[in-house]
C-alpha atoms as a PDB file:
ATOM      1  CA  UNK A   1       7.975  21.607  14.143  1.00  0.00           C
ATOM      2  CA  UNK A   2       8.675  19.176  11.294  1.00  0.00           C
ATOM      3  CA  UNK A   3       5.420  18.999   9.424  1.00  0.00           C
ATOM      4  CA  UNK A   4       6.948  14.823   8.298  1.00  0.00           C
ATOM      5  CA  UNK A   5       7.982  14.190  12.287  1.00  0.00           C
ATOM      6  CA  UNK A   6      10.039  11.456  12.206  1.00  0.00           C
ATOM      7  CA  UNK A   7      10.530  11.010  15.516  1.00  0.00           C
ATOM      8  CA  UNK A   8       6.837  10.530  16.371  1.00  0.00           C
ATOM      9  CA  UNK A   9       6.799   7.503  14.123  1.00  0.00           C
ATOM     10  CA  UNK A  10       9.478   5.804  16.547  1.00  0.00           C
ATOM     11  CA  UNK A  11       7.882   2.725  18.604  1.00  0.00           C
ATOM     12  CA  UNK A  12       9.233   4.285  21.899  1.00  0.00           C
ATOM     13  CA  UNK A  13       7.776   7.808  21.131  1.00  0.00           C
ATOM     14  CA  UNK A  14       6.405   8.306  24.455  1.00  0.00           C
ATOM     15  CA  UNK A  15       7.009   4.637  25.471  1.00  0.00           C
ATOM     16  CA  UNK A  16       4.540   4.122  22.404  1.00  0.00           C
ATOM     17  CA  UNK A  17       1.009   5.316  24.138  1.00  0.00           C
ATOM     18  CA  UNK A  18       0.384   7.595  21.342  1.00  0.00           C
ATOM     19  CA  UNK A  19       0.627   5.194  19.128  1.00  0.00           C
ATOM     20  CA  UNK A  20      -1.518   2.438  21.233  1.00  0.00           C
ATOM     21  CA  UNK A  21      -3.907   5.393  21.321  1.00  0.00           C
ATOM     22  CA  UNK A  22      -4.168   6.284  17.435  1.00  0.00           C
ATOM     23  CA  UNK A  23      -4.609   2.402  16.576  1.00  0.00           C
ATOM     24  CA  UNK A  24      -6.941   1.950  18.867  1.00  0.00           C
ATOM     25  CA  UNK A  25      -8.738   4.452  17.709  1.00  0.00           C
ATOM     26  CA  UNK A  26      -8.214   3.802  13.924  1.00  0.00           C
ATOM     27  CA  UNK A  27      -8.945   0.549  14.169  1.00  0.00           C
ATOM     28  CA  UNK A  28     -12.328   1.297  15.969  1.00  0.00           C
ATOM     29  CA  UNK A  29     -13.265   3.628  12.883  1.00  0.00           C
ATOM     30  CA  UNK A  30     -12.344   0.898  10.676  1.00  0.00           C
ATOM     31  CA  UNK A  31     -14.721  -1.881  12.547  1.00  0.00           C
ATOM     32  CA  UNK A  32     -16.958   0.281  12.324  1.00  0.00           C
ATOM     33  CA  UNK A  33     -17.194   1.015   8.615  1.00  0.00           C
ATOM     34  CA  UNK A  34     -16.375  -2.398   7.539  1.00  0.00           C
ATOM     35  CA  UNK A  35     -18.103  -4.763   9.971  1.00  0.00           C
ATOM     36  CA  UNK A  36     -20.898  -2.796  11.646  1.00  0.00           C
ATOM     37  CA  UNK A  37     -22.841  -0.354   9.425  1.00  0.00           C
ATOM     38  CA  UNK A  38     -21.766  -1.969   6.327  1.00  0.00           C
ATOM     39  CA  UNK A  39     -20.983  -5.487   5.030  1.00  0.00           C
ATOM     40  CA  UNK A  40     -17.876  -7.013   3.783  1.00  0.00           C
ATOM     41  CA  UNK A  41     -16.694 -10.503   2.950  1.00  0.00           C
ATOM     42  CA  UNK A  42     -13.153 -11.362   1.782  1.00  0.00           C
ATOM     43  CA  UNK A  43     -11.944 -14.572  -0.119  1.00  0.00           C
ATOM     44  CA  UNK A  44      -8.980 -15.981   0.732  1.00  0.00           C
ATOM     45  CA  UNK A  45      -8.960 -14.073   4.327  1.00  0.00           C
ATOM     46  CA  UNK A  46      -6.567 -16.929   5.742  1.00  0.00           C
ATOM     47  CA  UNK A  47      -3.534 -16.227   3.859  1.00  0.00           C
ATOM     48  CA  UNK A  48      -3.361 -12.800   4.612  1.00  0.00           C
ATOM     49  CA  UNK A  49      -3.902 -13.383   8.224  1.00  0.00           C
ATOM     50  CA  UNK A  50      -1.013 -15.743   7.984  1.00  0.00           C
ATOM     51  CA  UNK A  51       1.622 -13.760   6.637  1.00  0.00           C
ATOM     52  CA  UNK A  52       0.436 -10.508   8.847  1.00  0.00           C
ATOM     53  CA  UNK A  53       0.609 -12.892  11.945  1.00  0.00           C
ATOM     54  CA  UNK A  54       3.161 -15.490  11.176  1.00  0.00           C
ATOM     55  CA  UNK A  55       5.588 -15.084   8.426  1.00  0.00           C
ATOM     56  CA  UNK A  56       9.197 -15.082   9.461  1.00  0.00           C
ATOM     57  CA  UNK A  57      10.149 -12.373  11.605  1.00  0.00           C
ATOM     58  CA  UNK A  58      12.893 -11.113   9.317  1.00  0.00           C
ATOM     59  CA  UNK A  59      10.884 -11.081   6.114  1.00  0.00           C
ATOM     60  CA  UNK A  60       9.207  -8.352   5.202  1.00  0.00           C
ATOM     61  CA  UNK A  61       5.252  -8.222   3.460  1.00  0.00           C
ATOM     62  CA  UNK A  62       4.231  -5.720   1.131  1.00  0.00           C
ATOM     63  CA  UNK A  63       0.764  -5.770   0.093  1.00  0.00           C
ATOM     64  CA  UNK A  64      -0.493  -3.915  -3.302  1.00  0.00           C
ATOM     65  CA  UNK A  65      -4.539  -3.230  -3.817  1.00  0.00           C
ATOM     66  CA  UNK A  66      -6.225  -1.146  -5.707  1.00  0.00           C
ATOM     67  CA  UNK A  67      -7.582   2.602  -4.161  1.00  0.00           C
ATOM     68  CA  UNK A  68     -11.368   3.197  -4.671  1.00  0.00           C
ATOM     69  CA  UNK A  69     -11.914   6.219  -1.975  1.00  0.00           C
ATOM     70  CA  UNK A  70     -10.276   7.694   0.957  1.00  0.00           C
ATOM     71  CA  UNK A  71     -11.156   5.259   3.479  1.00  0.00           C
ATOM     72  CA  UNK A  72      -9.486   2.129   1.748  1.00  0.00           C
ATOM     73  CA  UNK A  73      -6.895   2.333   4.493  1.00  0.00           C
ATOM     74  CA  UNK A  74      -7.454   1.638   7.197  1.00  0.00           C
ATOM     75  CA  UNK A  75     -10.963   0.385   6.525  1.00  0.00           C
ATOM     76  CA  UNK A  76     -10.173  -2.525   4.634  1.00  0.00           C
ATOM     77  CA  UNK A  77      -8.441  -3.863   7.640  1.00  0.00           C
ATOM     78  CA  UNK A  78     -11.821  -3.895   9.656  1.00  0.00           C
ATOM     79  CA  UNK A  79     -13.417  -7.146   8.553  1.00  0.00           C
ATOM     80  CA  UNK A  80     -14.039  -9.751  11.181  1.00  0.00           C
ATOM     81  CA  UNK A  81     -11.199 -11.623  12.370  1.00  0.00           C
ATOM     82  CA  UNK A  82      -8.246  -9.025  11.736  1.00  0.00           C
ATOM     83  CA  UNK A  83      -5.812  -8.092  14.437  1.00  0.00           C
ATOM     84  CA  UNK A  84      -6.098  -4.508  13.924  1.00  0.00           C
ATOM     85  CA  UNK A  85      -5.686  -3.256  16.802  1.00  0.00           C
ATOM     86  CA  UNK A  86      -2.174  -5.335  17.138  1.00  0.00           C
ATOM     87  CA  UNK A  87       0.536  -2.265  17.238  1.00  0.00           C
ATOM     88  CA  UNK A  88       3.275  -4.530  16.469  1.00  0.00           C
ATOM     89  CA  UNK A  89       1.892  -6.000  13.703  1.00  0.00           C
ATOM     90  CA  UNK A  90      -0.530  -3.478  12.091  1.00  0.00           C
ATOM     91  CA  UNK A  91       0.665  -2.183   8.610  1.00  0.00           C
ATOM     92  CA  UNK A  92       2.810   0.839   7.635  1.00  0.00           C
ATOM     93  CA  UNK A  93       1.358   2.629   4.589  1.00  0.00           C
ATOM     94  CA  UNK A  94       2.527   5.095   2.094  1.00  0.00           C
ATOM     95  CA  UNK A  95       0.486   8.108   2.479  1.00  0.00           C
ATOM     96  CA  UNK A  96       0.080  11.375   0.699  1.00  0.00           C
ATOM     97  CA  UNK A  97       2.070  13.854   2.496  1.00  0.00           C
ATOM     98  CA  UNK A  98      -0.491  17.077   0.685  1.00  0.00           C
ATOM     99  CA  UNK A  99      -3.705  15.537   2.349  1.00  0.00           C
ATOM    100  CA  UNK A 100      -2.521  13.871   5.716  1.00  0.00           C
ATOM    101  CA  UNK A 101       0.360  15.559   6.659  1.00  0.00           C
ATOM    102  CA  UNK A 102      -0.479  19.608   6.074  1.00  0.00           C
ATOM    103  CA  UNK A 103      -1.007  20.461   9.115  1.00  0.00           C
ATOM    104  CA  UNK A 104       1.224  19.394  12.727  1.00  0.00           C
ATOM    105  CA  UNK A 105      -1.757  17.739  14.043  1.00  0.00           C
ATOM    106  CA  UNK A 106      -2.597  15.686  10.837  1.00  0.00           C
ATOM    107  CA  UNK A 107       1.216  15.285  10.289  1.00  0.00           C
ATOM    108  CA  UNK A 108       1.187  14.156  14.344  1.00  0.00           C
ATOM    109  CA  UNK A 109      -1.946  11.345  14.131  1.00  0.00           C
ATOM    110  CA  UNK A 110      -0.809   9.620  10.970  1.00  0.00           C
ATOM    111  CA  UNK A 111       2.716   9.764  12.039  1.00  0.00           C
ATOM    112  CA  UNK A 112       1.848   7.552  15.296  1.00  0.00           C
ATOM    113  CA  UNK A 113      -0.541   5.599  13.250  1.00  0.00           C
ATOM    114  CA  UNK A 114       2.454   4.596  10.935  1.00  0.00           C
ATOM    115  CA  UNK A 115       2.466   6.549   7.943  1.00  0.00           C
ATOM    116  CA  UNK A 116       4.809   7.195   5.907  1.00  0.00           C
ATOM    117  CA  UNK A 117       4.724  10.750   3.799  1.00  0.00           C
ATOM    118  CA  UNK A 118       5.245  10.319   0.065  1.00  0.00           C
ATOM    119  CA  UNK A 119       5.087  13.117  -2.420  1.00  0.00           C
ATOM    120  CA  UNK A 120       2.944  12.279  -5.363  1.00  0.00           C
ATOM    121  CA  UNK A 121       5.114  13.367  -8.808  1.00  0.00           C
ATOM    122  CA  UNK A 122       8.345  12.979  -6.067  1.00  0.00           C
ATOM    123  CA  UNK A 123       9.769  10.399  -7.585  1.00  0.00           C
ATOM    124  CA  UNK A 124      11.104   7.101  -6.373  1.00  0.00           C
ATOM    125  CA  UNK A 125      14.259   8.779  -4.757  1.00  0.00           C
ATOM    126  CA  UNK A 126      12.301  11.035  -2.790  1.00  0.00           C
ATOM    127  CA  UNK A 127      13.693  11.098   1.242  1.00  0.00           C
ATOM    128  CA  UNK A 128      10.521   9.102   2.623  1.00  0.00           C
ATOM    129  CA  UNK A 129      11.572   6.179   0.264  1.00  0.00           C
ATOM    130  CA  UNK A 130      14.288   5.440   2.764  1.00  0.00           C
ATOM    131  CA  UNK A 131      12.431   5.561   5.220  1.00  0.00           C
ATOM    132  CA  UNK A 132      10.034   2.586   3.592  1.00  0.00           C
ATOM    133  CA  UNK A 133      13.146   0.971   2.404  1.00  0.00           C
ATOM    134  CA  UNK A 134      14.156   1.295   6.262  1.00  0.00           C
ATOM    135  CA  UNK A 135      10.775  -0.310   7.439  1.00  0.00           C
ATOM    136  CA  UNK A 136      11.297  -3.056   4.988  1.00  0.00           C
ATOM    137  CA  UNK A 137      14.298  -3.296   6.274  1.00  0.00           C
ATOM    138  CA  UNK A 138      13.166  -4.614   9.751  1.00  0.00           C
ATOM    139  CA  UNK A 139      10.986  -7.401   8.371  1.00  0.00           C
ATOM    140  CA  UNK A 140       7.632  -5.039   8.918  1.00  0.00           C
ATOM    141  CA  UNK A 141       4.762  -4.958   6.494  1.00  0.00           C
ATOM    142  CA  UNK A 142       3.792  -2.141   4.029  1.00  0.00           C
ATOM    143  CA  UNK A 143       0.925  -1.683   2.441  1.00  0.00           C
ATOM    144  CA  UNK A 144       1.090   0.733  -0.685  1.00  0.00           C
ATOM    145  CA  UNK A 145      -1.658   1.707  -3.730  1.00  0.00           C
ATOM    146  CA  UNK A 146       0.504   1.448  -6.580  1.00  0.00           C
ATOM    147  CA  UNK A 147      -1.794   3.359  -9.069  1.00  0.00           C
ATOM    148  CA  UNK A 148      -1.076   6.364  -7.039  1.00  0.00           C
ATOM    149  CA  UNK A 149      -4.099   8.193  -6.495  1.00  0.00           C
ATOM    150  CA  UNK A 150      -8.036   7.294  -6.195  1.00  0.00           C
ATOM    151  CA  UNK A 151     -10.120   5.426  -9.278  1.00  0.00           C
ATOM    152  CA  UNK A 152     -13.558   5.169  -8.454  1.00  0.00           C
ATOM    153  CA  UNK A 153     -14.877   3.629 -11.659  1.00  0.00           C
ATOM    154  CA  UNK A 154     -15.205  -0.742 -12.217  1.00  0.00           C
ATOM    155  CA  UNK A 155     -12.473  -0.419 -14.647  1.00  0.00           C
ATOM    156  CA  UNK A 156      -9.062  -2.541 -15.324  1.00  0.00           C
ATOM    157  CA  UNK A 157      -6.203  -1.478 -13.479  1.00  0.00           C
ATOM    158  CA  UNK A 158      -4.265   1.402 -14.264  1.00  0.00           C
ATOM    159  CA  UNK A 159      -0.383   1.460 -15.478  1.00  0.00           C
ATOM    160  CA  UNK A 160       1.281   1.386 -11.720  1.00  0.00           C
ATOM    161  CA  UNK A 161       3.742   3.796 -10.626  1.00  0.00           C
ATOM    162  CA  UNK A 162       6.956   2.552 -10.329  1.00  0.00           C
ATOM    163  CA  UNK A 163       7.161   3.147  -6.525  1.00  0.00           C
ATOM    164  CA  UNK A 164       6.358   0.034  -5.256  1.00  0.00           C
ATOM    165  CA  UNK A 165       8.313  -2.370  -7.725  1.00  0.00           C
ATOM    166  CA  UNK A 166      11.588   0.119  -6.626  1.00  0.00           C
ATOM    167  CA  UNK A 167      10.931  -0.941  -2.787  1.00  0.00           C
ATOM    168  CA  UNK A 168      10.791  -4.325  -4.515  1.00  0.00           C
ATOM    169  CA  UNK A 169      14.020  -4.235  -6.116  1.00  0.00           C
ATOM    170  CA  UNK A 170      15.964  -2.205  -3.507  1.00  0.00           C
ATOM    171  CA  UNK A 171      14.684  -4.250  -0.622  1.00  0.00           C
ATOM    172  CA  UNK A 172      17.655  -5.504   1.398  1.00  0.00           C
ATOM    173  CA  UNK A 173      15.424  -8.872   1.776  1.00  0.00           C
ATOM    174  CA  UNK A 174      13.130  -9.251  -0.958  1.00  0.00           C
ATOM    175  CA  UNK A 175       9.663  -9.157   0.403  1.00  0.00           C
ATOM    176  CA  UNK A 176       6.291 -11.425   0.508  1.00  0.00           C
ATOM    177  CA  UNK A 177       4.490  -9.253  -2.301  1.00  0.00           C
ATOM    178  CA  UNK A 178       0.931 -10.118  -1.910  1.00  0.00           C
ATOM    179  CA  UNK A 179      -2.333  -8.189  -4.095  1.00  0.00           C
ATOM    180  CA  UNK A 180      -5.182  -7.505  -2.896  1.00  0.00           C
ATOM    181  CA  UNK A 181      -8.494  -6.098  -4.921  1.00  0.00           C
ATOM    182  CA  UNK A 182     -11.710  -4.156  -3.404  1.00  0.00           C
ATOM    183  CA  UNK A 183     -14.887  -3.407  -4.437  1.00  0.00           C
ATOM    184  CA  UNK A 184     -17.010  -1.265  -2.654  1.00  0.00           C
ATOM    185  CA  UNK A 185     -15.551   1.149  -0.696  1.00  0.00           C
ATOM    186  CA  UNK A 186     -16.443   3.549  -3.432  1.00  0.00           C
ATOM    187  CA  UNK A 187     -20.306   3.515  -1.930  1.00  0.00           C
ATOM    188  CA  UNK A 188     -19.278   3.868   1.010  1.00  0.00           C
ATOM    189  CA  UNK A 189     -17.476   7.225   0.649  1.00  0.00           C
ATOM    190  CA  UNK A 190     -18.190   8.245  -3.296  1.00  0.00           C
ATOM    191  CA  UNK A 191     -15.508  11.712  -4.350  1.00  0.00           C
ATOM    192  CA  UNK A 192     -19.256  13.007  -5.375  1.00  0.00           C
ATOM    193  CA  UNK A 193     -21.970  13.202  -3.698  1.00  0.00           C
ATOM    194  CA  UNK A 194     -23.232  16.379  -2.415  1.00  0.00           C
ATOM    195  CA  UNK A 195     -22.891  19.134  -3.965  1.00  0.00           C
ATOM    196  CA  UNK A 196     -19.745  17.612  -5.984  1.00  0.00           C
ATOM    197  CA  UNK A 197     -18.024  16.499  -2.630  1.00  0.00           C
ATOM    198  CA  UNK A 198     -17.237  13.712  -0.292  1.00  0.00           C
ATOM    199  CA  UNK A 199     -20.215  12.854   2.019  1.00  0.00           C
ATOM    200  CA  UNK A 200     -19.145  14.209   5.802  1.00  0.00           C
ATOM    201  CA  UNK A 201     -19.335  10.460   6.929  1.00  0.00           C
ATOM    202  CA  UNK A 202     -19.328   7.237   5.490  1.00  0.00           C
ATOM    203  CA  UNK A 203     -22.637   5.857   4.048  1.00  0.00           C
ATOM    204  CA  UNK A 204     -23.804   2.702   5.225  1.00  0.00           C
ATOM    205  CA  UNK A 205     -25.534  -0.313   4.149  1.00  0.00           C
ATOM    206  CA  UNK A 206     -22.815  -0.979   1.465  1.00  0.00           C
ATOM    207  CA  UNK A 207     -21.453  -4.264   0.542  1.00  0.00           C
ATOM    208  CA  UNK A 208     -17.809  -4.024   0.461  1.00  0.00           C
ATOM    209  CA  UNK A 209     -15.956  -7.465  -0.983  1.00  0.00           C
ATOM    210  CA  UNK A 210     -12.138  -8.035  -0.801  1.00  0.00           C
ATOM    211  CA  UNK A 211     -10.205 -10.495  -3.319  1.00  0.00           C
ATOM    212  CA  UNK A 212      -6.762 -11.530  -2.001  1.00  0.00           C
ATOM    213  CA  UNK A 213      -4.758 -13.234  -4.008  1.00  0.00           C
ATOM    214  CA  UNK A 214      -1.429 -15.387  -3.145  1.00  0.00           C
ATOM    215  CA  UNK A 215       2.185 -14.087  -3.258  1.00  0.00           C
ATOM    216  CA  UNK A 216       3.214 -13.141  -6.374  1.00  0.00           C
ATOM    217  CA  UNK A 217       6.710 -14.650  -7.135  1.00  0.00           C
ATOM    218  CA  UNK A 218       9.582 -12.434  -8.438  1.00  0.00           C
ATOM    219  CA  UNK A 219      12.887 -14.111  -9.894  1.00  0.00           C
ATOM    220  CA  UNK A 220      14.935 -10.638  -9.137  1.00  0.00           C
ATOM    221  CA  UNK A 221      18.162 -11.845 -10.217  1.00  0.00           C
ATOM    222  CA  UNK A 222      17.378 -13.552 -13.742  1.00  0.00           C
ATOM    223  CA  UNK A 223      14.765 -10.469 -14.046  1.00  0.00           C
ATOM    224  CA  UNK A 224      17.692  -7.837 -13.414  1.00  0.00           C
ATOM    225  CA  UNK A 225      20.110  -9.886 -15.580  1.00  0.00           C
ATOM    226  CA  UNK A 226      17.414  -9.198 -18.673  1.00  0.00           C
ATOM    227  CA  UNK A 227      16.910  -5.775 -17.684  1.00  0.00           C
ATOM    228  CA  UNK A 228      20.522  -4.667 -18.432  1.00  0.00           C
ATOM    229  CA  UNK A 229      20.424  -7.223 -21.591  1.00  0.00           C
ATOM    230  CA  UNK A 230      17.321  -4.968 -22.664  1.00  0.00           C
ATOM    231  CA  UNK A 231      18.198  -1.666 -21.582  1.00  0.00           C
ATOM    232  CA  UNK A 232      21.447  -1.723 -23.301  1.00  0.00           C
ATOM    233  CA  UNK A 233      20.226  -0.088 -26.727  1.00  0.00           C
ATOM    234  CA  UNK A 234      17.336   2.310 -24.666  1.00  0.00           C
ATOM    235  CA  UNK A 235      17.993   5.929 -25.456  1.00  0.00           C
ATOM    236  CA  UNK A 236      15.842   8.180 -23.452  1.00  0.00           C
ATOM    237  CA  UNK A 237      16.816  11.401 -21.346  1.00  0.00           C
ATOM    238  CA  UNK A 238      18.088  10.265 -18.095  1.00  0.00           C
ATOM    239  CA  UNK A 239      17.390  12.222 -14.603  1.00  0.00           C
ATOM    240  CA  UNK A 240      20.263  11.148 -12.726  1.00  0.00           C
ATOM    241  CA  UNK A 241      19.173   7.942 -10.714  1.00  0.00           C
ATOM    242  CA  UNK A 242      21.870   6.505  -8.215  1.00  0.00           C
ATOM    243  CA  UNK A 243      23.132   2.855  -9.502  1.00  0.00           C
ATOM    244  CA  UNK A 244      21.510  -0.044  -7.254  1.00  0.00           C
ATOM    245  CA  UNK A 245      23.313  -1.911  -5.025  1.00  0.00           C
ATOM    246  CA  UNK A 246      23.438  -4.135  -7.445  1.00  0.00           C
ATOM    247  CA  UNK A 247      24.987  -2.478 -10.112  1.00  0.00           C
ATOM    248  CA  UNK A 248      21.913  -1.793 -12.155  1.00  0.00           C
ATOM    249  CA  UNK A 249      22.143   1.720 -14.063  1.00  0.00           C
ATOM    250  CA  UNK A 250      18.894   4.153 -14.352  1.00  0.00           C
ATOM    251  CA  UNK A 251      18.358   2.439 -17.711  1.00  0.00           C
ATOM    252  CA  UNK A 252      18.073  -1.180 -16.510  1.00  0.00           C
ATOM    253  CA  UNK A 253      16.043  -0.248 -13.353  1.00  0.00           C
ATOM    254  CA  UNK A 254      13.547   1.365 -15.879  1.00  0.00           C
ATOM    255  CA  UNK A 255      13.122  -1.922 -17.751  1.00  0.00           C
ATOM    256  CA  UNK A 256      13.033  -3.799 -14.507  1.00  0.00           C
ATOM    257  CA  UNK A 257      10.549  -1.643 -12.417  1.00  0.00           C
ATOM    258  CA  UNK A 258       8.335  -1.502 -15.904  1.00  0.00           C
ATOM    259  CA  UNK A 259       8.644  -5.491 -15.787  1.00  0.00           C
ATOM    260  CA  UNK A 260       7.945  -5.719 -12.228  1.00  0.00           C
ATOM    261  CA  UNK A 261       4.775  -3.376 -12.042  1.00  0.00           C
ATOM    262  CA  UNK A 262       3.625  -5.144 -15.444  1.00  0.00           C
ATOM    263  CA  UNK A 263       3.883  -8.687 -13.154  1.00  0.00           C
ATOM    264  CA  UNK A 264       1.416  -6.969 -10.272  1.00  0.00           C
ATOM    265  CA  UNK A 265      -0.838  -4.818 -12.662  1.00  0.00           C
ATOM    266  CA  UNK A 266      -1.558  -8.095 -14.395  1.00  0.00           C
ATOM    267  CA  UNK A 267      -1.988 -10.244 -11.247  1.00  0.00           C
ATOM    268  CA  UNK A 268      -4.119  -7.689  -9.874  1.00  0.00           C
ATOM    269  CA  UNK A 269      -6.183  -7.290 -13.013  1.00  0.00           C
ATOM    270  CA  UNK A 270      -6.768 -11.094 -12.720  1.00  0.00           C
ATOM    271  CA  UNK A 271      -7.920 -10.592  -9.227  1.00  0.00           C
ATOM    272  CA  UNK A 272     -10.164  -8.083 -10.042  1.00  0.00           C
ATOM    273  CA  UNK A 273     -12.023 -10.330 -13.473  1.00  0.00           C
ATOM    274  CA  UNK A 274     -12.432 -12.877 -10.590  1.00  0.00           C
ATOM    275  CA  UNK A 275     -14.030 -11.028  -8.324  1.00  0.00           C
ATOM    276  CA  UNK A 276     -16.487  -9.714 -10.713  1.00  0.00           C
ATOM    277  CA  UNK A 277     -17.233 -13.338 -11.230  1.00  0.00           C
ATOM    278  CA  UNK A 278     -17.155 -14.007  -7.858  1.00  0.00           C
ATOM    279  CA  UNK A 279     -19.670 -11.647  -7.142  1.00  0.00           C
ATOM    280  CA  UNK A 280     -21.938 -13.095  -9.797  1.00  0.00           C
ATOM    281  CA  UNK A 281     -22.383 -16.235  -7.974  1.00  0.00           C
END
């Protein structure tokens, strides 16, 4: 049995019950973390319930936030008013394939709950990028953690991988890229707290706040055009990336997935200043 089980992350697995099942069920957990035994508010709620619910059918959303614990996805979907438990339209999310898919039943569950196994140190050619690039693709939305693993400390954000400015770039339809910051979720399940280990359920009476921002604009094509200008004197060891479909060599795409994760690192940083502000009020 495939431990990655693409075929159980089809729609018509099973004329999709399994997956009706798991997001029901996920999306239970995460109303219950983030509505009932703990608190959260979110500014600027509306836009992202617009462009979950109503963005053109062909475009494609990818949202970025920062990743304080292991229960950041799917709990910070739970807050009052979200249509979580929407199959059609609930997010697909990068996932890492050494904690939820190393075992068939893990591998099973997060498959129909639509993840999407990424190896962490993989690289942004790894086989599961197609399969985002696929999702994209279809107009559906993603939801990735570009600093690539969990930060539990109030600090700025962290240099991003280059993952998520690559599905960016490579995007057959350039997607709605919208950021999103946290704060909380930390309390709620700390990476020590007995005995130097996650608590076996989340805490509660925590005050979880969400900061969404707007869309972040990208202008790919005068972007890529300074990327090759740039690159053009770079010498560094190269690894053997594919050219773009666009003609951009592994130099340029370095410049331009640098530039592109700078853009959302410093948007999200923003968003994160203004939430501690926010929170002051």
């Amino acid at each position: 049995m495939s431990r990655t089980m693409e075929w159980a992350a089809k729609s018509d697995h099973l004329k999709g019950i399994p997956r009706k099942i798991v997001i029901a069920a996920v999306g239970s957990f995460a109303k219950t973390v983030s509505s009932l035994i703990n608190t959260t508010s979110v500014h600027n709620a509306d836009t992202l319930l617009h462009l979950v619910r109503s963005r053109p059918q062909s475009i494609p959303l990818i949202t970025v936030s920062n990743h304080m614990s292991t229960l950041d996805d799917p709990s910070m979907w739970g807050f009052k008013g979200f249509p979580i438990f929407d199959t059609k339209i609930a997010r697909w999310v990068l996932a890492a394939e050494d904690i939820c898919f190393k075992n068939p039943l893990y591998s099973y569950i997060f498959r129909t709950g639509k993840c999407i196994p990424i190896t962490r140190g993989g690289g942004i050619y790894q086989e599961h990028m197609n399969e985002a690039l696929e999702r994209l693709k279809d107009g559906e939305w993603l939801h990735t953690f570009p600093e690539g693993k969990v930060y539990q400390d109030d600090a700025p954000i962290r240099r991003l991988k280059w993952g998520t400015a690559s599905l960016i770039v490579r995007a057959p339809i350039t997607p709605i890229v919208l950021p999103i910051v946290h704060h909380g979720f930390h309390e709620v399940m700390p990476e020590k707290y007995i005995f130097g280990r996650r608590p076996p359920l989340p805490l509660w009476n925590k005050k979880i706040n969400m900061i969404i921002g707007d869309p972040i604009e990208f202008d790919l094509p005068a972007m890529s055009e300074e990327a090759i200008s740039q690159s053009r004197n770079d010498s560094f060891p190269t690894i053997g990336w594919p050219r773009t479909s666009d003609g951009l060599d592994e130099a340029a795409q370095r410049y331009l997935y640098t530039t592109v994760s700078e853009k959302i690192r410093a948007t999200m940083e923003r968003l994160r200043c203004y939430g501690k502000s926010f929170l002051k009020l």
